[in-house]
Protein backbone atom coordinates (compact mmCIF):
# COMPACT_ATOMS: atom_id res chain seq x y z
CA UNK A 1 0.00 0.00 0.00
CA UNK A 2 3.57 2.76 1.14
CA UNK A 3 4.65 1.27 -1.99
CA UNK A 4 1.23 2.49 -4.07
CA UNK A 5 1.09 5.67 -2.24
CA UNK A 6 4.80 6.69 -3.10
CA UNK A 7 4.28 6.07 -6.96
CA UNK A 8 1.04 7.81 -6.69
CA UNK A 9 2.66 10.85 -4.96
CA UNK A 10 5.69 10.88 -7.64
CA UNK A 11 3.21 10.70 -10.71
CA UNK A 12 1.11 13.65 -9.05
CA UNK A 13 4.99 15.90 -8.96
CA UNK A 14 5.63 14.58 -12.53
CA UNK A 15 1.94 15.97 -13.36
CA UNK A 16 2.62 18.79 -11.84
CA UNK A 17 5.84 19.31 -13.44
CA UNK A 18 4.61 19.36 -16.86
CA UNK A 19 2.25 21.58 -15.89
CA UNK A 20 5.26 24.22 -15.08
CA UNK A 21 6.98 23.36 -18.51
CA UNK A 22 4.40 23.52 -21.09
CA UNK A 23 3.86 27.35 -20.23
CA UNK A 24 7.85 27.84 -20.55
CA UNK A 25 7.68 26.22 -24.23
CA UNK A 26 4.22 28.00 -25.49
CA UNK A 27 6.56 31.17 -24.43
CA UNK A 28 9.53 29.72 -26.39
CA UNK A 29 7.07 29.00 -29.55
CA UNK A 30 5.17 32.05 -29.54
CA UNK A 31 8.34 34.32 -29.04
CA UNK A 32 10.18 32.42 -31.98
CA UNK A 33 6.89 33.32 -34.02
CA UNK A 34 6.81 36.94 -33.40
CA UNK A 35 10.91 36.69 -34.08
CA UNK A 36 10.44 35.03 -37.64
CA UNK A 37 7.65 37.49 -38.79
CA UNK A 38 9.65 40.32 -37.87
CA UNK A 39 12.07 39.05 -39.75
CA UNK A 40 10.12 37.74 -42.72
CA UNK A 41 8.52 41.11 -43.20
CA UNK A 42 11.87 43.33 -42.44
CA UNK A 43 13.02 40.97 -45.80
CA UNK A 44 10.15 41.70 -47.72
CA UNK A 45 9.72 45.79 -47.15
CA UNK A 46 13.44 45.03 -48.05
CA UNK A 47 13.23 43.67 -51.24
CA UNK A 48 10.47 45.89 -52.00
CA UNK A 49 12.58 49.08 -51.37
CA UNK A 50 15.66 47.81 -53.34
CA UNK A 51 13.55 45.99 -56.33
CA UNK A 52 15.01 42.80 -55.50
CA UNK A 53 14.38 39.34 -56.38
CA UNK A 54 12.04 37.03 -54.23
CA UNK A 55 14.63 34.51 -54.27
CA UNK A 56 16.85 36.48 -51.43
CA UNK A 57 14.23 35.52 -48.70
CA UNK A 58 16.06 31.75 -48.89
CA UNK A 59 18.02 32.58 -45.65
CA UNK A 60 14.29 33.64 -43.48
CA UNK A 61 13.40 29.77 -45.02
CA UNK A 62 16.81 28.84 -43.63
CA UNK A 63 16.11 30.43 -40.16
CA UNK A 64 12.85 29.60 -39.91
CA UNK A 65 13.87 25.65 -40.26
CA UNK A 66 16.55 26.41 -37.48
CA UNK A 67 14.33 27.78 -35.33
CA UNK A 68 11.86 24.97 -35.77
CA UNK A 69 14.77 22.35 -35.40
CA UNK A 70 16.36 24.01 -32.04
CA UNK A 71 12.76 24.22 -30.46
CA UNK A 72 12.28 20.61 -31.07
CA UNK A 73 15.12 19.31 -29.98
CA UNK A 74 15.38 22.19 -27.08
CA UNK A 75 12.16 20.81 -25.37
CA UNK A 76 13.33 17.22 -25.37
CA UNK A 77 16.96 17.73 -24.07
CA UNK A 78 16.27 20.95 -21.96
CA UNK A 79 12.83 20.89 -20.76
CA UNK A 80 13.40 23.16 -17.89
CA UNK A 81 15.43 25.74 -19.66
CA UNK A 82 15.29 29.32 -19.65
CA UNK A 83 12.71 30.46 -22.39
CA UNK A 84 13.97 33.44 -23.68
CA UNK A 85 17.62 32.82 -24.43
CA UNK A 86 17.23 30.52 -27.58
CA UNK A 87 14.13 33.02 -29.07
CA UNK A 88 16.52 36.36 -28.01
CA UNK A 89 18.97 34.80 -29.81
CA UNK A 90 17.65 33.73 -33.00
CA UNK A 91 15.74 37.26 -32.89
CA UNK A 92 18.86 38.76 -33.17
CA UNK A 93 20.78 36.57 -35.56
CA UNK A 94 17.70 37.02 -38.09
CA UNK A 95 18.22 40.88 -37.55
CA UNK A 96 21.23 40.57 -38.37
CA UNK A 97 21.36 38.33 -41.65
CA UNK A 98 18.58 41.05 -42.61
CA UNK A 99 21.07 43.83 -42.31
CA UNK A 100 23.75 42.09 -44.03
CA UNK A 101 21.54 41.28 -46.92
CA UNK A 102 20.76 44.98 -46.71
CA UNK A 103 24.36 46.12 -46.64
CA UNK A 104 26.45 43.46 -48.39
CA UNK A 105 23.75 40.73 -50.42
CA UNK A 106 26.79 38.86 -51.10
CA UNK A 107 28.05 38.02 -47.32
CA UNK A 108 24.16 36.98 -47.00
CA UNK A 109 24.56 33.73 -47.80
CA UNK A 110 27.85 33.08 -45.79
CA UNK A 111 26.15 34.36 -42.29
CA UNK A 112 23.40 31.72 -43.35
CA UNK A 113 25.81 29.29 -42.97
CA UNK A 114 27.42 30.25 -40.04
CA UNK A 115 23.83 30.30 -38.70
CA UNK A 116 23.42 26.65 -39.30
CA UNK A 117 27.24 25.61 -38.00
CA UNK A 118 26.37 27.77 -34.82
CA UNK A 119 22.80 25.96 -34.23
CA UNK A 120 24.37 22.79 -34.73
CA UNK A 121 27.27 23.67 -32.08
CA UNK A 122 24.42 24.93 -29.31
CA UNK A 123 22.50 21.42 -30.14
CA UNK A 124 25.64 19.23 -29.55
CA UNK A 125 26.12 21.14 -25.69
CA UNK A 126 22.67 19.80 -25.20
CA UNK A 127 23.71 16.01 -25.60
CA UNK A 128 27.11 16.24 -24.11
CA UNK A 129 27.12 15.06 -20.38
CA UNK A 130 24.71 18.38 -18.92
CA UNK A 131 26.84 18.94 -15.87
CA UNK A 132 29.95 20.24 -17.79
CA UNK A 133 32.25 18.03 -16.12
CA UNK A 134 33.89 17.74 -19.64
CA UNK A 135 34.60 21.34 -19.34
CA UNK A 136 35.49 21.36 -16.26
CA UNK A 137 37.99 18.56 -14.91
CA UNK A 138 40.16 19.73 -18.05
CA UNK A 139 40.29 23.20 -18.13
CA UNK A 140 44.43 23.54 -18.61
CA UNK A 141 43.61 20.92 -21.37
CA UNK A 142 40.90 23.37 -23.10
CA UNK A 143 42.98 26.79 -22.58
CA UNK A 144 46.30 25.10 -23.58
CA UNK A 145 44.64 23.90 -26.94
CA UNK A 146 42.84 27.49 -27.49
CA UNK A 147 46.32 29.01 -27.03
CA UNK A 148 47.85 26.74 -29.79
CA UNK A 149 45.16 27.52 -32.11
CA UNK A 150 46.56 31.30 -31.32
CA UNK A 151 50.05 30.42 -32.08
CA UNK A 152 49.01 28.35 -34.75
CA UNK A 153 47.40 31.57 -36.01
CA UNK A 154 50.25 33.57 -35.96
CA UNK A 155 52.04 31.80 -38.19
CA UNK A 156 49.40 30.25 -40.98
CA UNK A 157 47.02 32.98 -40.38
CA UNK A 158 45.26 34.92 -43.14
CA UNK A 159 43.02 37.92 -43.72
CA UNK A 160 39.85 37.54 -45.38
CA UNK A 161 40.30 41.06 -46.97
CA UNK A 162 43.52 40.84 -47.81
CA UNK A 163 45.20 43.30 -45.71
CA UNK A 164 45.56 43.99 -41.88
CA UNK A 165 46.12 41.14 -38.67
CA UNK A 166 45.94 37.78 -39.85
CA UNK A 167 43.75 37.10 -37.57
CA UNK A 168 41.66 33.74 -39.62
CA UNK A 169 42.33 30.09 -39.96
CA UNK A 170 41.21 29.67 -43.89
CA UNK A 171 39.22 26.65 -44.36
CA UNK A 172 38.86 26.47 -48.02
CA UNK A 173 35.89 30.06 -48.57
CA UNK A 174 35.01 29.88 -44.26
CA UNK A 175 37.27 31.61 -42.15
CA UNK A 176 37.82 30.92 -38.59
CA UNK A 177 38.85 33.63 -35.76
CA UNK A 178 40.43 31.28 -32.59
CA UNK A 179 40.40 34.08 -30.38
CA UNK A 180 36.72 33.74 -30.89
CA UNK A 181 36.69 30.63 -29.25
CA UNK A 182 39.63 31.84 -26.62
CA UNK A 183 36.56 34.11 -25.16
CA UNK A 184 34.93 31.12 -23.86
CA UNK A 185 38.01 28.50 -23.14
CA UNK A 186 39.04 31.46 -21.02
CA UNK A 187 36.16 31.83 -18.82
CA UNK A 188 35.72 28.34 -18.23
CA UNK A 189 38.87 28.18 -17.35
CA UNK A 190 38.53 31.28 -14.79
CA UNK A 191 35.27 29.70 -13.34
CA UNK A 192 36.81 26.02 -12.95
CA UNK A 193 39.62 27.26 -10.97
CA UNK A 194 38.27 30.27 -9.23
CA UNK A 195 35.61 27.44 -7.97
CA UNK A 196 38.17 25.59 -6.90
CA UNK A 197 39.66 27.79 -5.07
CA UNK A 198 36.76 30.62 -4.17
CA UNK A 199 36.98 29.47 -0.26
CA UNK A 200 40.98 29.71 -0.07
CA UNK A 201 40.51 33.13 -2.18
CA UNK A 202 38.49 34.54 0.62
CA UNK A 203 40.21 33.53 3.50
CA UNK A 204 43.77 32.93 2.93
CA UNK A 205 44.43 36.46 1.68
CA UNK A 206 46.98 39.25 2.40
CA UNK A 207 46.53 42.41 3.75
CA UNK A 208 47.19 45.33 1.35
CA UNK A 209 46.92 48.52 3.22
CA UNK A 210 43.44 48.25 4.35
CA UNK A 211 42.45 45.97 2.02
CA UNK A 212 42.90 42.32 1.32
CA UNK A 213 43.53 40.47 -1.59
CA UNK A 214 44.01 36.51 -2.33
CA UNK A 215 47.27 35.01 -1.56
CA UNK A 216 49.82 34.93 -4.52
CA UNK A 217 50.13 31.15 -3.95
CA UNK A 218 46.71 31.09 -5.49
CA UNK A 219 46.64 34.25 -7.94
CA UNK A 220 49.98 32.48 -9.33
CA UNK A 221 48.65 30.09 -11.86
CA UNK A 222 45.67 32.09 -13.01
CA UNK A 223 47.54 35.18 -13.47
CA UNK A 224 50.29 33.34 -15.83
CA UNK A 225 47.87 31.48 -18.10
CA UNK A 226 45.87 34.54 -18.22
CA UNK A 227 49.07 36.60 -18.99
CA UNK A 228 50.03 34.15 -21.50
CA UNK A 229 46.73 34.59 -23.18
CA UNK A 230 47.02 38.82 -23.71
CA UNK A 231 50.78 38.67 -24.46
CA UNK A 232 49.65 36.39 -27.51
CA UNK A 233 46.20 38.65 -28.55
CA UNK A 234 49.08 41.57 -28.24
CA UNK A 235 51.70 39.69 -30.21
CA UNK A 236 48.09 39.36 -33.18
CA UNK A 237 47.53 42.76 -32.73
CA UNK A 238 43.77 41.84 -31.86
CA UNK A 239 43.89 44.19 -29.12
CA UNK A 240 40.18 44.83 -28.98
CA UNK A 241 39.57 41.20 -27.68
CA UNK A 242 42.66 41.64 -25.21
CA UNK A 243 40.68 44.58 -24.15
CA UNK A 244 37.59 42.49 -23.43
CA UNK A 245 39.44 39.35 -21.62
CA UNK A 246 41.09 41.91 -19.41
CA UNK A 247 37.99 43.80 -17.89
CA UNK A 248 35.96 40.07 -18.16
CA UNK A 249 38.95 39.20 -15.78
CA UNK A 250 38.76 41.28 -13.21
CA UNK A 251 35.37 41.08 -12.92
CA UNK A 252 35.32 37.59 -12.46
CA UNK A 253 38.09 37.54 -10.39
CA UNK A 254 36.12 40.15 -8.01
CA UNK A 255 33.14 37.71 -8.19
CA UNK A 256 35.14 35.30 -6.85
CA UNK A 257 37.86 36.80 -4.07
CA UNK A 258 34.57 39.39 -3.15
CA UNK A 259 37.33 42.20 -3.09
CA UNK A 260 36.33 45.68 -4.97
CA UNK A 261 39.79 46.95 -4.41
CA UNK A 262 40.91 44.50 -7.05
CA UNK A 263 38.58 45.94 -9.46
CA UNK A 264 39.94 49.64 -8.55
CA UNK A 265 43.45 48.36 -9.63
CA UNK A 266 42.36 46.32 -12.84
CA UNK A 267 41.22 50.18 -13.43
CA UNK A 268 44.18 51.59 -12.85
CA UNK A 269 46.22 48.71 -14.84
CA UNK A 270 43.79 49.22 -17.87
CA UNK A 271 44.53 52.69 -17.98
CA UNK A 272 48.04 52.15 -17.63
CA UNK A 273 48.26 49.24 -20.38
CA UNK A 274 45.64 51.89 -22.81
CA UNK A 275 48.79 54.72 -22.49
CA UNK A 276 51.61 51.97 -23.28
CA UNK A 277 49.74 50.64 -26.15
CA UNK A 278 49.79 54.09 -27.38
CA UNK A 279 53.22 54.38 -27.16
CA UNK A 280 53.79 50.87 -28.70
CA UNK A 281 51.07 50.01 -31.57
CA UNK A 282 50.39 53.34 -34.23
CA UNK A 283 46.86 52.06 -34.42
CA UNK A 284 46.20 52.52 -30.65
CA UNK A 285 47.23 55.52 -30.52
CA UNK A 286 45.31 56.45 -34.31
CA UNK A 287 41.76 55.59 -32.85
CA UNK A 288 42.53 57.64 -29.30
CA UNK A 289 43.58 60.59 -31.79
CA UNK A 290 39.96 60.13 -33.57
CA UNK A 291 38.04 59.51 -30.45
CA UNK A 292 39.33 62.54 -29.43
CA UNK A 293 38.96 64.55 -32.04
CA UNK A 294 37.02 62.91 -34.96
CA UNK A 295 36.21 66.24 -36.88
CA UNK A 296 39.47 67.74 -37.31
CA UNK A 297 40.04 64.77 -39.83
CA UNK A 298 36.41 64.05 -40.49
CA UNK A 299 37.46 63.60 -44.60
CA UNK A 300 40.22 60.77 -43.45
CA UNK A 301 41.41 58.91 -40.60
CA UNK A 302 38.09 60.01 -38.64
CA UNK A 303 35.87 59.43 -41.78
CA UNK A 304 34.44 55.95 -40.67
CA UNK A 305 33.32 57.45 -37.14
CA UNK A 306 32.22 60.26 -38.36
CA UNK A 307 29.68 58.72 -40.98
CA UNK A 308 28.86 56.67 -37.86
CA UNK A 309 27.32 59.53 -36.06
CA UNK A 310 25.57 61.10 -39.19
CA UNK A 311 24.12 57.98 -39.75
CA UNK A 312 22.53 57.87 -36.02
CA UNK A 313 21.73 61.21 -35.53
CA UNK A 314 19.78 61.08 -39.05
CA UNK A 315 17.93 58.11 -38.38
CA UNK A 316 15.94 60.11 -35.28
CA UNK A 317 13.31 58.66 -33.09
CA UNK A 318 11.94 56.61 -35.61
CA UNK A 319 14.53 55.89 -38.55
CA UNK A 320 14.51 56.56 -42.31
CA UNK A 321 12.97 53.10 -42.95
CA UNK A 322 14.16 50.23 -44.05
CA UNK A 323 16.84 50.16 -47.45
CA UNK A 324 15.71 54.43 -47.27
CA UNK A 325 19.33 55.27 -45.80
CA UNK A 326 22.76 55.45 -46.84
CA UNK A 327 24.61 53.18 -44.56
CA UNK A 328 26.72 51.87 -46.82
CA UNK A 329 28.82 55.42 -46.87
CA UNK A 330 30.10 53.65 -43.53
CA UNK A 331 33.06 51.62 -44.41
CA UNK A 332 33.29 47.95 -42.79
CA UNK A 333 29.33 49.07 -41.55
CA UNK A 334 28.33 45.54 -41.61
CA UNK A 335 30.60 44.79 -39.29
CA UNK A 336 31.86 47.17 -36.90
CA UNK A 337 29.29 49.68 -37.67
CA UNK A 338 26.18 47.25 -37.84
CA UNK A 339 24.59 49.34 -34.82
CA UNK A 340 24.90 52.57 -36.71
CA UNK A 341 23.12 51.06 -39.47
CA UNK A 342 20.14 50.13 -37.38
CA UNK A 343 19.81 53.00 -35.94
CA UNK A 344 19.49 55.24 -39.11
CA UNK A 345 17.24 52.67 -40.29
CA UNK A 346 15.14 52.16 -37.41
CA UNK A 347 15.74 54.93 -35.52
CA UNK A 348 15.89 54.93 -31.68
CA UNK A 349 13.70 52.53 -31.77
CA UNK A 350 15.40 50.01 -33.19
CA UNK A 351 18.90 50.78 -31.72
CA UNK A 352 16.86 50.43 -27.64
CA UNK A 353 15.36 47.31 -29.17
CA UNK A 354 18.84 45.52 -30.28
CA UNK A 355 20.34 46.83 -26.89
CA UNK A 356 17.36 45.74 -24.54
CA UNK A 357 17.35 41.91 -26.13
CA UNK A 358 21.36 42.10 -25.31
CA UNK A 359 20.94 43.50 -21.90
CA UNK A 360 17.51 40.23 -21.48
CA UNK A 361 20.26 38.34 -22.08
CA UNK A 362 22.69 39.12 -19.60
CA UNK A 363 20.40 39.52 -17.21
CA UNK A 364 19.14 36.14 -17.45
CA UNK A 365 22.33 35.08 -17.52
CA UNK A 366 23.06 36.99 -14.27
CA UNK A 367 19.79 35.37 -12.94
CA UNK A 368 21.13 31.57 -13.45
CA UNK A 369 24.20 32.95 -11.92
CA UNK A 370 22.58 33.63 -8.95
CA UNK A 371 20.31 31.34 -8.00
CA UNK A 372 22.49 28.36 -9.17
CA UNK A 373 24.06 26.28 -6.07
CA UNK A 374 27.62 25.07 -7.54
CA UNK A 375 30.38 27.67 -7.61
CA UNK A 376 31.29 26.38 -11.00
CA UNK A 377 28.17 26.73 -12.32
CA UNK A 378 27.79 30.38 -10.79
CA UNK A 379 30.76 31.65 -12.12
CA UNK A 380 30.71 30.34 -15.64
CA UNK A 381 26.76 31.48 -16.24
CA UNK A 382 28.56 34.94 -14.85
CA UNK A 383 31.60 34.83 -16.53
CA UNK A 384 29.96 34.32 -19.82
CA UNK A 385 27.20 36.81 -19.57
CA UNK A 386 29.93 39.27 -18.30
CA UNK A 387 31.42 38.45 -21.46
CA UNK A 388 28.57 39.39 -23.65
CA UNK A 389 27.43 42.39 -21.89
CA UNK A 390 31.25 43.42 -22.09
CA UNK A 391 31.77 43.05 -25.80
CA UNK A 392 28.07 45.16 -26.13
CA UNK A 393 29.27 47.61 -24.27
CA UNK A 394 32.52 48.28 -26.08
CA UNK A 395 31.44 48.35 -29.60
CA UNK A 396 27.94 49.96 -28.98
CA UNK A 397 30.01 52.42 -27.15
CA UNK A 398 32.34 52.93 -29.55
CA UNK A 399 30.38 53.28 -32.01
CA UNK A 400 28.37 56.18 -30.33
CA UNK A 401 32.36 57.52 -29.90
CA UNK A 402 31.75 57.29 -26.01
CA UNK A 403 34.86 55.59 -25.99
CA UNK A 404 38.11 54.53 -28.69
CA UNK A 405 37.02 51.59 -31.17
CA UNK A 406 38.25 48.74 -30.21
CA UNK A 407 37.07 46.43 -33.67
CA UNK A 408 34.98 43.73 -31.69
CA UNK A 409 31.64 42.84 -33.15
CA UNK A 410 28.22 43.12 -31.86
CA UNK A 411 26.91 39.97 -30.73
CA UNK A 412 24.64 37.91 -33.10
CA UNK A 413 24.02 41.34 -35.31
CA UNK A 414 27.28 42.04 -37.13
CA UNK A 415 28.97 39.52 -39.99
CA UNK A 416 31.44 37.54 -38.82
CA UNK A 417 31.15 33.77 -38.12
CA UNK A 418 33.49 33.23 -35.76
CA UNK A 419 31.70 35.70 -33.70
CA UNK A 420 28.01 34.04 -34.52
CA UNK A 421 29.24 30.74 -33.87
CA UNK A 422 30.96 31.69 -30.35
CA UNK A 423 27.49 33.80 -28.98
CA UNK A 424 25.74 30.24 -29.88
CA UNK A 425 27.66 28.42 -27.84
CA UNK A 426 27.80 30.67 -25.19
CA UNK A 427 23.67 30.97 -25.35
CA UNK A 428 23.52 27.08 -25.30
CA UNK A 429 25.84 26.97 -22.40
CA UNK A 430 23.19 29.66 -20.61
CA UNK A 431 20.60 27.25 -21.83
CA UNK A 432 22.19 24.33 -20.10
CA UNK A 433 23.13 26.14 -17.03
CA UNK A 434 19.24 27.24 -16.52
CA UNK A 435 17.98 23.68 -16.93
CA UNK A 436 20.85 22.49 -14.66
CA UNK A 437 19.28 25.15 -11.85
CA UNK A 438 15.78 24.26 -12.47
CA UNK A 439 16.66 20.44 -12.20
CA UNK A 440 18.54 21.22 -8.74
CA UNK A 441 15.67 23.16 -7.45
């Protein structure tokens, strides 16, 4: 009869269960629905306003079907996942492959593909083993390997254009940026040890004036694999991603040790390494010039941020419309620019809507963060939201001249598959996180 009972009283929690996830997915579906015919109609005012063919909508088809797929497969792997992260996400991407088809038609097709590599990379997360021990137990393994594709890099490297860093790995017409995939190696690797180590962190520490700070004895190996990681990005020249793993350091490493003076020095070492990269790197030094003073060489080296403002301050409140502005006058706009275009296009509107589905994001992130139990789970949900919120803040930023370009992209919008296929993984390690909290609650 106990026996009876107890199955009785487990099928009435499974019941009730359900009952909690069905809502969660008829959010997920109905979201992805009002994402695709956004996107379906941006496409055809679009090829309306250019007098294009009908046969450019191919890549909505193509998102559609991925967004379709991921929900499937989503509710059967990840039941009790977040529901916004995957339908944020795929809002964005389709944004984005509508501004590129706006900008550059021909690049189109290429961010179509990246769209389907970086859905099939958040899919595989959801069948590997869902409490990231993988990642985890072999985090010098994972780093070690992400620095080798760096070095590997700087010696077979290419440039898609032609000119500048080599920063690519050419795979036949796709082009792979490893410091792309450094971003996350990185902060798994910061979350696996700080976890390891968060209680030592906090109580063996030294006093610093009236402050303390974690012993060197455990500071020691973090701080040399992390050094060995900028000194590389510095030898590339990519100094807009050494940029972003320095500030995503210190914040985790405050998250961690609980000490703000340690973020009050990473503030005074930034500004330190910003005035010896001016001395050491021309380019540096060229986009502190412009930032500066952009008009006194508005007609040359200030021409691209210049445009950049025109173009926002003429799209207003509510934007020229959609293919009615001149974007293109922005060179590189569809990537490192992308946020200017939207906002001549679509106004303020438009540019609060891109930045409030980043800032969801991170804030769900944050959320899992939170109200997860394990410190390694805590710190990489953080870490990687961190991450994203950083890189949004530095090129929307920049582009707004609030502060010197630093040539990252924005997440999901710009071209650039490396970047596409490195937010997808990050949102399906989110995704995996928030089912991982949900399961443990």
């Amino acid at each position: 009869m106990s026996t009876t009972t107890a199955e009785m009283a487990a099928l009435d929690l499974d019941e009730m269960d359900e009952e909690r996830i069905r809502p969660q997915a008829r959010r997920e579906r109905l979201l992805l629905a009002l994402a695709g015919l956004f996107i379906l109609l941006n496409q055809v005012t679009l090829i309306v306003a250019r007098d294009r063919g009908w046969e450019t909508l191919w890549p909505v088809g193509v998102w559609a079907l991925c967004a379709a797929i991921g929900h499937s497969v989503l509710e059967r792997r990840l039941p009790r996942r977040d529901p916004l992260f995957f339908p944020l996400a795929m809002f964005l991407t389709g944004w984005g492959l509508n501004l590129i088809s706006r900008l550059v038609p021909g690049f189109a097709d290429r961010q179509t593909l990246w769209l389907v590599i970086g859905l099939a990379a958040l899919l595989a997360l959801t069948i590997l083993p869902g409490d990231l021990r993988w990642l985890r137990r072999y985090r010098y393994t994972w780093l070690i390997g992400g620095l080798a594709l760096l070095g590997v890099t700087i010696v077979l490297g290419t440039n898609p254009s032609g000119f500048g860093p080599r920063l690519w790995l050419g795979f036949g017409r796709l082009y792979y940026q490893p410091s792309e995939l450094l971003k996350i190696l990185l902060v798994a690797f910061l979350a696996s040890y700080f976890a390891d180590h968060e209680p030592y962190m906090r109580l063996d520490s030294r006093r610093l004036g009236r402050w303390s700070v974690p012993a060197p004895a455990f500071l020691g190996p973090v701080l040399l694999m992390w050094g060995v990681s900028i000194v590389v990005l510095v030898w590339q020249r990519d100094l807009g991603t050494a940029t972003l793993f320095f500030v995503v350091f210190m914040i985790m490493l405050y998250l961690a040790s609980g000490q703000a003076a340690l973020l009050l020095g990473g503030l005074g070492l930034l500004a330190l390494a910003g005035l010896a990269a001016m001395q050491l790197f021309d380019v540096v030094a060229l986009r502190v010039r412009v930032w500066l003073d952009p008009w006194s060489t508005a007609d040359s080296d200030a021409y691209q941020i210049v445009q950049s403002l025109m173009a926002v301050a003429a799209g207003g409140l509510f934007g020229q419309g959609i293919g009615q502005g001149q974007p293109t006058i922005i060179p590189v706009v569809h990537s490192d620019f992308a946020f200017a275009a939207i906002a001549e296009e679509w106004g303020m509107l438009g540019a609060l809507a891109v930045m409030a589905a980043l800032a969801v994001i991170v804030v769900r992130g944050m959320r899992v963060a939170v109200e997860t139990r394990q410190a390694f789970d805590r710190l990489l949900a953080a870490g990687l939201s961190v991450t994203l919120a950083v890189q949004s803040l530095l090129i929307l930023a920049g582009v707004l001249k609030l502060v010197p370009l630093t040539g990252v992209t924005l997440p999901f919008v710009s071209y650039g598959g490396s970047s596409l296929l490195t937010m997808f993984v990050v949102t399906g390690l989110l995704l995996v996180l928030s089912n991982r909290e949900k399961d443990a609650a």
